[in-house]
C-alpha atoms as a PDB file:
ATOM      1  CA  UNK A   1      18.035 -50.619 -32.666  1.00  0.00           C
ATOM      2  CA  UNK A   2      16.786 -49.995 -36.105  1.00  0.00           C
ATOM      3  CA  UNK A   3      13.414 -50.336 -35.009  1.00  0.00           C
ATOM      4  CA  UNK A   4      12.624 -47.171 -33.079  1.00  0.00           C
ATOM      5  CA  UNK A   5      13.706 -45.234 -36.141  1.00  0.00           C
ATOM      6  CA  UNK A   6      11.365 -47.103 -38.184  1.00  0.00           C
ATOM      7  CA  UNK A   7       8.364 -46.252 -35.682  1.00  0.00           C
ATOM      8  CA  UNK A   8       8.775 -43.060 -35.357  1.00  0.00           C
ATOM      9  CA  UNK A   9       8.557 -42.710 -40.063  1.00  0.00           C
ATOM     10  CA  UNK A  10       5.007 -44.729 -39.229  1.00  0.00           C
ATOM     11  CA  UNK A  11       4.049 -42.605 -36.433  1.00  0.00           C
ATOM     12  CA  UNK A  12       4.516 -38.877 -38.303  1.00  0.00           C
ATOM     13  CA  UNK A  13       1.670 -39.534 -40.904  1.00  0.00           C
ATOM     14  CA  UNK A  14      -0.582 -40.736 -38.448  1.00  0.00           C
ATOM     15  CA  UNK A  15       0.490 -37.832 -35.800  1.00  0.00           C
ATOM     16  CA  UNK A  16       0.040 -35.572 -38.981  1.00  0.00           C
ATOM     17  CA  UNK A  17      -3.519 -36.979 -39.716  1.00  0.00           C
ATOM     18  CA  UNK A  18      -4.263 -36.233 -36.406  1.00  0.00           C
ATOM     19  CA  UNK A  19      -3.903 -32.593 -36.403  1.00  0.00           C
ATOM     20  CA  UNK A  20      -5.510 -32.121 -39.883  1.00  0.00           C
ATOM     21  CA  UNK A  21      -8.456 -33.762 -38.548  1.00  0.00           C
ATOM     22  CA  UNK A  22      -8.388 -31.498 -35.197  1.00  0.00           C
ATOM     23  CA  UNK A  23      -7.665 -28.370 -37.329  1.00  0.00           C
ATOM     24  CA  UNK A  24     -10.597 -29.655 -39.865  1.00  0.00           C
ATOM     25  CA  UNK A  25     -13.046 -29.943 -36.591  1.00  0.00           C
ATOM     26  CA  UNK A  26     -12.293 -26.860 -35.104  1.00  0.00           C
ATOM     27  CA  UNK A  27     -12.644 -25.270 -38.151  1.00  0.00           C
ATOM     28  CA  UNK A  28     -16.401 -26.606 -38.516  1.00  0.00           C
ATOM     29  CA  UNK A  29     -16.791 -25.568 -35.052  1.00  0.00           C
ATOM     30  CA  UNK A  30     -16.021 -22.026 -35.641  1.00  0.00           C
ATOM     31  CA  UNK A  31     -17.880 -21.882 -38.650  1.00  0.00           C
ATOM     32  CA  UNK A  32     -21.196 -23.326 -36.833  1.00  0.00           C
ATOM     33  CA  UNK A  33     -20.750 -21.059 -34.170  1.00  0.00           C
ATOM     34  CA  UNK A  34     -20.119 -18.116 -36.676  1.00  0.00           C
ATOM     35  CA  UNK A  35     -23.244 -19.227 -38.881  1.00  0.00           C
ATOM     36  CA  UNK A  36     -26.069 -17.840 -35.949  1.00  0.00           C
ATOM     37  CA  UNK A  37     -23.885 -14.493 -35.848  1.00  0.00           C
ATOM     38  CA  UNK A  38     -23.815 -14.121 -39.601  1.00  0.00           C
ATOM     39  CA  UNK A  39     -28.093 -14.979 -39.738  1.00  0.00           C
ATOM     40  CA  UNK A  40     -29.174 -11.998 -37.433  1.00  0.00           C
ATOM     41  CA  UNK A  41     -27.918 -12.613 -34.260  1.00  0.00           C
ATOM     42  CA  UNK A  42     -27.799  -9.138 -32.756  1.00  0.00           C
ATOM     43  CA  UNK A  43     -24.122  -8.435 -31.128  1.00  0.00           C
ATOM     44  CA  UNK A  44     -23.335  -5.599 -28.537  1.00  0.00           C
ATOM     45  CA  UNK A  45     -21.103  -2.594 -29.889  1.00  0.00           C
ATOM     46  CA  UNK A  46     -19.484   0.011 -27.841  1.00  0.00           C
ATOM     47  CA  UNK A  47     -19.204   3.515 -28.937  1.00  0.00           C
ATOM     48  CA  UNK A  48     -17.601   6.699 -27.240  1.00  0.00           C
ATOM     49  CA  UNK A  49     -18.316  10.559 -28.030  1.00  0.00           C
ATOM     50  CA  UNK A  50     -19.086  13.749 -26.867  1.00  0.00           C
ATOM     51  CA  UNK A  51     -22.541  15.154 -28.278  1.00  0.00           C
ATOM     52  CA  UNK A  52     -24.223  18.898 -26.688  1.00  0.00           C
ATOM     53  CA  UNK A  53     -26.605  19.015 -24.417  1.00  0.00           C
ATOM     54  CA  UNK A  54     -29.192  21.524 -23.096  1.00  0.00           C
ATOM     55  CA  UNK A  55     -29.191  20.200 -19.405  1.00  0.00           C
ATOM     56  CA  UNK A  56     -25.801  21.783 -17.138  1.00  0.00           C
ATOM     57  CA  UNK A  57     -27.133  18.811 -14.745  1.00  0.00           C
ATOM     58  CA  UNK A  58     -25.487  15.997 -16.883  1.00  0.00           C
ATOM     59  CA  UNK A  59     -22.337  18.053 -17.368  1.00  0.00           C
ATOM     60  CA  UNK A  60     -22.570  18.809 -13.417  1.00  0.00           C
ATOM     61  CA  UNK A  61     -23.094  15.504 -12.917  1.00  0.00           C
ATOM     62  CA  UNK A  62     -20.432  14.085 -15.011  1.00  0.00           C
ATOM     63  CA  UNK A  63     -17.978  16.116 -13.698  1.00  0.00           C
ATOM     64  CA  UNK A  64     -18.724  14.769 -10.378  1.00  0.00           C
ATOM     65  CA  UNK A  65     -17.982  11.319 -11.166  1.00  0.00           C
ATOM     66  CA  UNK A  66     -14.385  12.466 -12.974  1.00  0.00           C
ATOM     67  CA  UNK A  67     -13.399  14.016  -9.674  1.00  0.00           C
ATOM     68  CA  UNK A  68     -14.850  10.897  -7.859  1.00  0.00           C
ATOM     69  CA  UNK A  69     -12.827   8.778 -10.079  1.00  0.00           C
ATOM     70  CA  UNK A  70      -9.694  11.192  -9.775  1.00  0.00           C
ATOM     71  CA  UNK A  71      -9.821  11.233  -5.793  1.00  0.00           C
ATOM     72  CA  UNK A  72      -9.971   7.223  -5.498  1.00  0.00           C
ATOM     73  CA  UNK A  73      -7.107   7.185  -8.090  1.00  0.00           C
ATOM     74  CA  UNK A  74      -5.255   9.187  -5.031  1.00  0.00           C
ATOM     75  CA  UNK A  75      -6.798   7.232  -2.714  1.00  0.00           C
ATOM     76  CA  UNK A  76      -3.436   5.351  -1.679  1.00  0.00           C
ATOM     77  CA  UNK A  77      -1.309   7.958  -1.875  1.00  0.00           C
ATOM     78  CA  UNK A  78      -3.984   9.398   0.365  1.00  0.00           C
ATOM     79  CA  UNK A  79      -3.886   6.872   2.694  1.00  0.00           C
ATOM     80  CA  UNK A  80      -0.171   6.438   2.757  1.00  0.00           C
ATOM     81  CA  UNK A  81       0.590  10.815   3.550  1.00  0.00           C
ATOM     82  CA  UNK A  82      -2.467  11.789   6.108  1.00  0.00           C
ATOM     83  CA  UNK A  83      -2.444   8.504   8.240  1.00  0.00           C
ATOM     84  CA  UNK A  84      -0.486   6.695  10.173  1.00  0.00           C
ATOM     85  CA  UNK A  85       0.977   4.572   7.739  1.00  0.00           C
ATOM     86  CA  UNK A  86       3.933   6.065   7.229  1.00  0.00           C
ATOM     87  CA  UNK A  87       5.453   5.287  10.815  1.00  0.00           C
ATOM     88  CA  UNK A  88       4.174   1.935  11.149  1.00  0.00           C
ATOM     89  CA  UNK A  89       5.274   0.777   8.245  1.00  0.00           C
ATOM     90  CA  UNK A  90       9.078   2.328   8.205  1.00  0.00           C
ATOM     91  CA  UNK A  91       9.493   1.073  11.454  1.00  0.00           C
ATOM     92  CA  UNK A  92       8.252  -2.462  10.373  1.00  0.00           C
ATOM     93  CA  UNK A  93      10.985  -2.595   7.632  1.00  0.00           C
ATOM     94  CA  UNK A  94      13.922  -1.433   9.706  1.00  0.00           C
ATOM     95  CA  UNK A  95      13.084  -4.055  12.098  1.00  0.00           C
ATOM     96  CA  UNK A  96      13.243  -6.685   9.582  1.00  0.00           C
ATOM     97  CA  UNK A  97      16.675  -4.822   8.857  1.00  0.00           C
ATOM     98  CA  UNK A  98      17.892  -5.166  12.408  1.00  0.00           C
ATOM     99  CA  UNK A  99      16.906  -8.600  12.709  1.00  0.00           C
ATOM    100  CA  UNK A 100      18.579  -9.422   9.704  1.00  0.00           C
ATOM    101  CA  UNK A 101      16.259 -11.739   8.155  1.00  0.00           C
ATOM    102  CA  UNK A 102      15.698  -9.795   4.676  1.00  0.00           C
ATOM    103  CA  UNK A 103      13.115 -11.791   3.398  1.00  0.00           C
ATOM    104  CA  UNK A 104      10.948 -12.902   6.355  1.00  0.00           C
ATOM    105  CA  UNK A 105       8.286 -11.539   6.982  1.00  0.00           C
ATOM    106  CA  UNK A 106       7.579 -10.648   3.345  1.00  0.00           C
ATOM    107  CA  UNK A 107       6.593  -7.051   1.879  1.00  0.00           C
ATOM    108  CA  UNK A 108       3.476  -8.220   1.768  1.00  0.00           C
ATOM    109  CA  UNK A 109       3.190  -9.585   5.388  1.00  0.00           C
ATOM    110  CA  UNK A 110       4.506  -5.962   6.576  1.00  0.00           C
ATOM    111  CA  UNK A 111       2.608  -3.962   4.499  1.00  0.00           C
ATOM    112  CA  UNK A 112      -0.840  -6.027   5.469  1.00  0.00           C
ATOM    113  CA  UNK A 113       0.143  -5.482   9.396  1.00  0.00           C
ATOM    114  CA  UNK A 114       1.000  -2.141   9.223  1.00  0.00           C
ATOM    115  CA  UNK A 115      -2.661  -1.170   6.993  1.00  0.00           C
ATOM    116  CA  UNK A 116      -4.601  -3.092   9.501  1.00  0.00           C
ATOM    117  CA  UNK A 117      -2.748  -1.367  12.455  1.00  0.00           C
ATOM    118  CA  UNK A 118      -3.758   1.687  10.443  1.00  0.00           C
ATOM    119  CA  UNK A 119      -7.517   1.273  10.299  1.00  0.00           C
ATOM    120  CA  UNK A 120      -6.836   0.600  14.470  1.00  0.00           C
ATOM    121  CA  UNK A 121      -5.155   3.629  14.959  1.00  0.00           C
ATOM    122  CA  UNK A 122      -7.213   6.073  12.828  1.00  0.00           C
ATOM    123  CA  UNK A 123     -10.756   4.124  13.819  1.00  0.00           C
ATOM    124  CA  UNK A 124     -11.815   7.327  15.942  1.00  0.00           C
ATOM    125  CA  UNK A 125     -11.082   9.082  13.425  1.00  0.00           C
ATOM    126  CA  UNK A 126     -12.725   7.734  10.677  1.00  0.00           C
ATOM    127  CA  UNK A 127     -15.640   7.128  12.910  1.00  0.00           C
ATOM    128  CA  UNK A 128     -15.645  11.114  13.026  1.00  0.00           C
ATOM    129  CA  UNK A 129     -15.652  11.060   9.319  1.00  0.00           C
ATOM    130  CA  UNK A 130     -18.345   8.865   8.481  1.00  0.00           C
ATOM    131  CA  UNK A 131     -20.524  10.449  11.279  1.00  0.00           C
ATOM    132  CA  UNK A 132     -19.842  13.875  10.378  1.00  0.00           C
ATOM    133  CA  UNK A 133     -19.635  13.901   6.490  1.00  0.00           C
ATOM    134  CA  UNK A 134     -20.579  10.525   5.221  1.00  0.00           C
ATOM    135  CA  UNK A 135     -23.443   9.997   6.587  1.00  0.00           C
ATOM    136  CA  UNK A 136     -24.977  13.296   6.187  1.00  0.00           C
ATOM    137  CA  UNK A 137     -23.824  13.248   2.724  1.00  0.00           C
ATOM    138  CA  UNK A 138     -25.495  10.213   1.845  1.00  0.00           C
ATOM    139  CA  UNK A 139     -28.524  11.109   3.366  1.00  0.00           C
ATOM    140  CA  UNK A 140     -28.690  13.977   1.165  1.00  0.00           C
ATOM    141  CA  UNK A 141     -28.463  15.984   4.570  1.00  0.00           C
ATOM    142  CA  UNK A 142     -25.218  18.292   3.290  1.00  0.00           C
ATOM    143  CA  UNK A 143     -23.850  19.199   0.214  1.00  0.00           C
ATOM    144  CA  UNK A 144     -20.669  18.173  -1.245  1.00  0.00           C
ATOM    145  CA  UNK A 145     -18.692  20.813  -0.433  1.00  0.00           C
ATOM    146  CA  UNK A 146     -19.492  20.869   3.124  1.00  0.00           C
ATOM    147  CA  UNK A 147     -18.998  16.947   3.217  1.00  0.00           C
ATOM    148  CA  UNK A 148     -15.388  17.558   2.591  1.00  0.00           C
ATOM    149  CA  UNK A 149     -15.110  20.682   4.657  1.00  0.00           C
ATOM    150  CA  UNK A 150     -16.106  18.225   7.713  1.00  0.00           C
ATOM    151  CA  UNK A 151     -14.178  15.239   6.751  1.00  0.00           C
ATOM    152  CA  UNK A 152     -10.789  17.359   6.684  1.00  0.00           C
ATOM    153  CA  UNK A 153     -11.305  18.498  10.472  1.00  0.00           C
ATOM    154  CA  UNK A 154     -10.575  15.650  11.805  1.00  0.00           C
ATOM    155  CA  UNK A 155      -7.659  14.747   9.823  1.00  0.00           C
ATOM    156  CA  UNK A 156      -5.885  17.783  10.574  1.00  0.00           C
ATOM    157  CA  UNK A 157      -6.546  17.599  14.233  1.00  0.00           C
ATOM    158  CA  UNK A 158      -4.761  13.767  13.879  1.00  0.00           C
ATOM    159  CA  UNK A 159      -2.108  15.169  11.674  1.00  0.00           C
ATOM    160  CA  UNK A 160      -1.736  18.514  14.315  1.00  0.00           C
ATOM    161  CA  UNK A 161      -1.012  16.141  17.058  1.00  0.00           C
ATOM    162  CA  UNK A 162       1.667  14.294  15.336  1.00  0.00           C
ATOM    163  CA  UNK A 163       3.495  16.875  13.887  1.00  0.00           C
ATOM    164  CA  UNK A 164       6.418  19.249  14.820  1.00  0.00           C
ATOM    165  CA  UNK A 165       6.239  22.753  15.101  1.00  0.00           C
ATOM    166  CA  UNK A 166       9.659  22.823  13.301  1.00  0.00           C
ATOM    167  CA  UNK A 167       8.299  21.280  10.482  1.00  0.00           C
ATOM    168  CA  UNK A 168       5.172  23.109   9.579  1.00  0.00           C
ATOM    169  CA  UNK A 169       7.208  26.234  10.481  1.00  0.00           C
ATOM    170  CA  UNK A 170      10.002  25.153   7.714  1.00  0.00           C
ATOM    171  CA  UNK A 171       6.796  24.674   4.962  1.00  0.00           C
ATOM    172  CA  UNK A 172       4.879  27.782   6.187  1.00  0.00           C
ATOM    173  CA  UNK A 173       8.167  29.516   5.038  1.00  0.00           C
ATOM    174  CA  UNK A 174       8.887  27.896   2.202  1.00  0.00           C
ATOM    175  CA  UNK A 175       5.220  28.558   0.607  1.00  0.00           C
ATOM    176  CA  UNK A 176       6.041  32.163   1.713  1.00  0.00           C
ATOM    177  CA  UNK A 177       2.617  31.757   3.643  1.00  0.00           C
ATOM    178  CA  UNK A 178       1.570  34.793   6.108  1.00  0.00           C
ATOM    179  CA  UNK A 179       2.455  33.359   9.889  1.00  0.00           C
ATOM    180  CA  UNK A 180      -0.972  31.481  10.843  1.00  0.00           C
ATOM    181  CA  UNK A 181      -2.248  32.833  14.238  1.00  0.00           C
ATOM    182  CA  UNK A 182      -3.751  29.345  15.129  1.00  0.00           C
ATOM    183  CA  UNK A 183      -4.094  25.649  13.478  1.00  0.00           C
ATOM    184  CA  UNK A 184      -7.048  26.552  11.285  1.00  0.00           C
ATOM    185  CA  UNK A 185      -4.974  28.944   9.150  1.00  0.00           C
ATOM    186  CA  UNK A 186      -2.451  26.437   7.768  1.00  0.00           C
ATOM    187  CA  UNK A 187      -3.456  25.030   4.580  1.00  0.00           C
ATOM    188  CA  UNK A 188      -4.225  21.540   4.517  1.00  0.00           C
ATOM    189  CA  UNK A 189      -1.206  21.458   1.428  1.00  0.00           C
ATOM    190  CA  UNK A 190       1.203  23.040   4.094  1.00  0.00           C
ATOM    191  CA  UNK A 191       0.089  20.180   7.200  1.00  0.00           C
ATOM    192  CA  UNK A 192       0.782  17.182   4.627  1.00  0.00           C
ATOM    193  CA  UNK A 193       4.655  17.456   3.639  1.00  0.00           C
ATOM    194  CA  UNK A 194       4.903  18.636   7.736  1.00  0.00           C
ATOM    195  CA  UNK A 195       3.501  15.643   8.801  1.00  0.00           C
ATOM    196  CA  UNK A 196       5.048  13.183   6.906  1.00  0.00           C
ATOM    197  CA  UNK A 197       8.571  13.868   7.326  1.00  0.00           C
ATOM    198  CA  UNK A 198       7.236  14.703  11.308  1.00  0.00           C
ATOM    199  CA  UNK A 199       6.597  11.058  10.795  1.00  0.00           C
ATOM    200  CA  UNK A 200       9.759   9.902   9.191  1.00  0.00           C
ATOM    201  CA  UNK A 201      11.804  11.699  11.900  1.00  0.00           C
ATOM    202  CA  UNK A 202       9.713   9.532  14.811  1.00  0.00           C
ATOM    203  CA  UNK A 203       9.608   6.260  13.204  1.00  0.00           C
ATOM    204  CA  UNK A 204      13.713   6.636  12.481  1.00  0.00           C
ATOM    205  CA  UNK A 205      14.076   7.235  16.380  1.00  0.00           C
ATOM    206  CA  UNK A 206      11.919   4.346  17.204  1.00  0.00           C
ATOM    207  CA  UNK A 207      13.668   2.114  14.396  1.00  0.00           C
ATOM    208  CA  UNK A 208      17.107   3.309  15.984  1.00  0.00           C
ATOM    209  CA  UNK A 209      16.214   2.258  19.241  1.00  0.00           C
ATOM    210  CA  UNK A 210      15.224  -1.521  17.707  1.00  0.00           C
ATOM    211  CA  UNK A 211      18.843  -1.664  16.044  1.00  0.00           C
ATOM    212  CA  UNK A 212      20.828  -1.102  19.629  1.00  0.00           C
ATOM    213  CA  UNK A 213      20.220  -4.539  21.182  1.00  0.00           C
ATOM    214  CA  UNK A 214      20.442  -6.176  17.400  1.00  0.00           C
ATOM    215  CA  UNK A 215      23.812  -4.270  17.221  1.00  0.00           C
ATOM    216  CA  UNK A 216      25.437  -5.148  20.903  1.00  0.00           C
ATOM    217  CA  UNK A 217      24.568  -8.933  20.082  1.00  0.00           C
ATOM    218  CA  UNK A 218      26.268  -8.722  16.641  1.00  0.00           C
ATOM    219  CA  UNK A 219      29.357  -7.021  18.397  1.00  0.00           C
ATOM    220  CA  UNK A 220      29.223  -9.656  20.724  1.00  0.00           C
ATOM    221  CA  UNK A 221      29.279 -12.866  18.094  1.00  0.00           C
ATOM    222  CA  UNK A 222      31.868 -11.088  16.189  1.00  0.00           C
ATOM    223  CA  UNK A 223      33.913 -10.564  19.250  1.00  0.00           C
ATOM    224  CA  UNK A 224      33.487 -14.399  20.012  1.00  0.00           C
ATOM    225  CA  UNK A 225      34.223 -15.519  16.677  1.00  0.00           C
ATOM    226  CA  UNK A 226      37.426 -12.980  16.598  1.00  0.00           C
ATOM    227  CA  UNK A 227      38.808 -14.611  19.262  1.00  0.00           C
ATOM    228  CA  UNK A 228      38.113 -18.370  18.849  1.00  0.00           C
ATOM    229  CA  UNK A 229      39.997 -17.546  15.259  1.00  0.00           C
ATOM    230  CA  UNK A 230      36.831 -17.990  13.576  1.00  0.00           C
ATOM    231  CA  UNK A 231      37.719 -14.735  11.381  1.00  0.00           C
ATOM    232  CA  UNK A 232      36.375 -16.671   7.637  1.00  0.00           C
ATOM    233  CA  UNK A 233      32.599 -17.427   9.339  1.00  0.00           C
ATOM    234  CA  UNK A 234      30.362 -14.748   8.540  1.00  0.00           C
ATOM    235  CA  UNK A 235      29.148 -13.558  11.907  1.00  0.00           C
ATOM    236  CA  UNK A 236      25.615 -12.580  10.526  1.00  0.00           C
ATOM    237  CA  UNK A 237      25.022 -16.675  10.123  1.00  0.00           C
ATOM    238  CA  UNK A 238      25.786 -16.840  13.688  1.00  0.00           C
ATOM    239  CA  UNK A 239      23.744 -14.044  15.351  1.00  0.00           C
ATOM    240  CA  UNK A 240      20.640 -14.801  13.271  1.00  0.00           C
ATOM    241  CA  UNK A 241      19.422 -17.767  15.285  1.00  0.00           C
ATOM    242  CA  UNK A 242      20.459 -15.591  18.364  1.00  0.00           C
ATOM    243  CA  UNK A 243      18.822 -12.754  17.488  1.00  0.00           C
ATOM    244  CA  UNK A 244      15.559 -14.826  16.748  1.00  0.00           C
ATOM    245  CA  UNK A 245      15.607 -16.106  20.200  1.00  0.00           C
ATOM    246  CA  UNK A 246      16.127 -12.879  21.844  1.00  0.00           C
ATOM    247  CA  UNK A 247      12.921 -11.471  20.229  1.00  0.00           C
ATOM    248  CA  UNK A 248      11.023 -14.137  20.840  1.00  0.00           C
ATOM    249  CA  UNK A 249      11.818 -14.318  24.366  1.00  0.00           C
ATOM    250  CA  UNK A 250      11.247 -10.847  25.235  1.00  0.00           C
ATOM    251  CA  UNK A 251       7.768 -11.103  22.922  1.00  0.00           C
ATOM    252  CA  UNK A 252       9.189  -8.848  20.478  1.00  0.00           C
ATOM    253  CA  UNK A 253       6.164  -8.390  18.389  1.00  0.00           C
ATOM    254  CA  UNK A 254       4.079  -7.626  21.293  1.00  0.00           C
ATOM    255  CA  UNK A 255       6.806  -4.586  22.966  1.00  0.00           C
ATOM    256  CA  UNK A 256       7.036  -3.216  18.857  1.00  0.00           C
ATOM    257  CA  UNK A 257       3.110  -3.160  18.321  1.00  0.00           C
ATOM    258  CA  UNK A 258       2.150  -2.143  21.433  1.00  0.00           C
ATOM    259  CA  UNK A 259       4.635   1.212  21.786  1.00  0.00           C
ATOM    260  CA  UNK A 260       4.058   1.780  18.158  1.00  0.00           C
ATOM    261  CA  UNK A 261       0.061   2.070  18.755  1.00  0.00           C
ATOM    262  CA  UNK A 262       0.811   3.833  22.326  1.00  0.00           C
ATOM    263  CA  UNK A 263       2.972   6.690  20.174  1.00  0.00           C
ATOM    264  CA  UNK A 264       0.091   8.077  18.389  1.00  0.00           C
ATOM    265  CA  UNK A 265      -2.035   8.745  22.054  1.00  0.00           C
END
């Protein structure tokens, strides 16, 4: 018994040593390597300022790449407000929600699905863009005014299709905007809100219609459990398995992606 205590006095001067020699090494190390520095080895500095110049190009120029760097900043929100993200996605989560599985699939499962069924969705359309104002652009064809002017047509004609009359008539009031006589004078800031909560409105219909058959099973199980006295089991951890089942044998994933894709035609 006494002789553990005994080892372990021996052991802390040698476990001591140790580390004063590693410390002693390391510091020759960094002393070597600081040695080359210190005898003329030239090291990289970075420096920021503003200084005048006599050519507007650079400034031009400059200014470009800010609003380059500004837009792809934006570039999600982008993505999320003029596509059609927004419905895919919202009607992802609430079936996850009417399932009842809260975790599965994961965020990042849904969100993944619903940006690839995205790209699928607005391909024509951002075939039209690259055609149209891409390519031209990068050929130096168009300037890059006119590159935009093209690539907004047809996003607006996607976003006119999905949208309510209701709606962009509730934002062309509430920007106190002179009644537009046809699509091409709403503002492109008047279409976006319209559209989006145009969106919203659709993809809480079609997650509404998910929840009914989710609903009249969990009325069911309750019912069931109600009866056979049951009342202290959770009727959730019943239904789940059930629920499962059901969507799998109706191919669940194939009825949801398929009328979700078929909504936007």
């Amino acid at each position: 018994m006494s002789s553990a205590p005994m080892i372990s006095k021996l052991a802390r001067p040698a476990l001591a040593g140790v580390v004063l020699m590693a410390i002693m090494v390391l510091g020759n190390a960094l002393g070597a390597s600081a040695a080359p520095a210190a005898q003329g080895i030239p090291l990289p500095t970075v420096s920021l300022g503003v200084s005048p110049t006599d050519n507007p190009q650079q400034l031009s120029a400059a200014l470009q790449i800010l609003i380059l760097l500004t837009v792809l900043s934006l570039a999600p929100a982008l993505l999320v407000l003029v596509t059609s993200f927004t419905r895919i996605v919202v009607v992802l989560s609430l079936l996850r929600q009417a399932i009842g599985a809260q975790q599965v699939p994961p965020n990042q499962v849904i969100v993944g699905l619903a940006l690839f069924l995205t790209f699928f969705v607005m391909a024509p359309v951002f075939d039209k863009v690259y055609n149209d104002a891409f390519k031209p652009y990068m050929a130096k064809e168009i300037e890059q005014k006119t590159a935009f002017e093209r690539a907004e047509i047809p996003l607006r004609e996607f976003m006119f299709k999905q949208t309510r009359e209701k709606d962009l008539a509730l934002f062309v009031h509430l920007s106190k905007s002179p009644r537009p006589k046809n699509p091409s004078e709403v503002p492109t800031h008047v279409l976006i809100p319209a559209f989006v909560i145009s969106e919203l409105k659709t993809a809480f219909e079609i997650g509404f219609m998910l929840f009914i058959p989710f609903l009249v099973l969990d009325m069911v199980v309750a019912s069931v459990l109600m009866s056979m006295g049951m009342m202290m089991l959770p009727p959730v951890l019943i239904s789940l398995p059930f629920k499962l089942m059901l969507f799998v044998l109706v191919d669940g994933w194939y009825l949801v992606v398929g009328s979700l894709v078929q909504s936007f035609k």
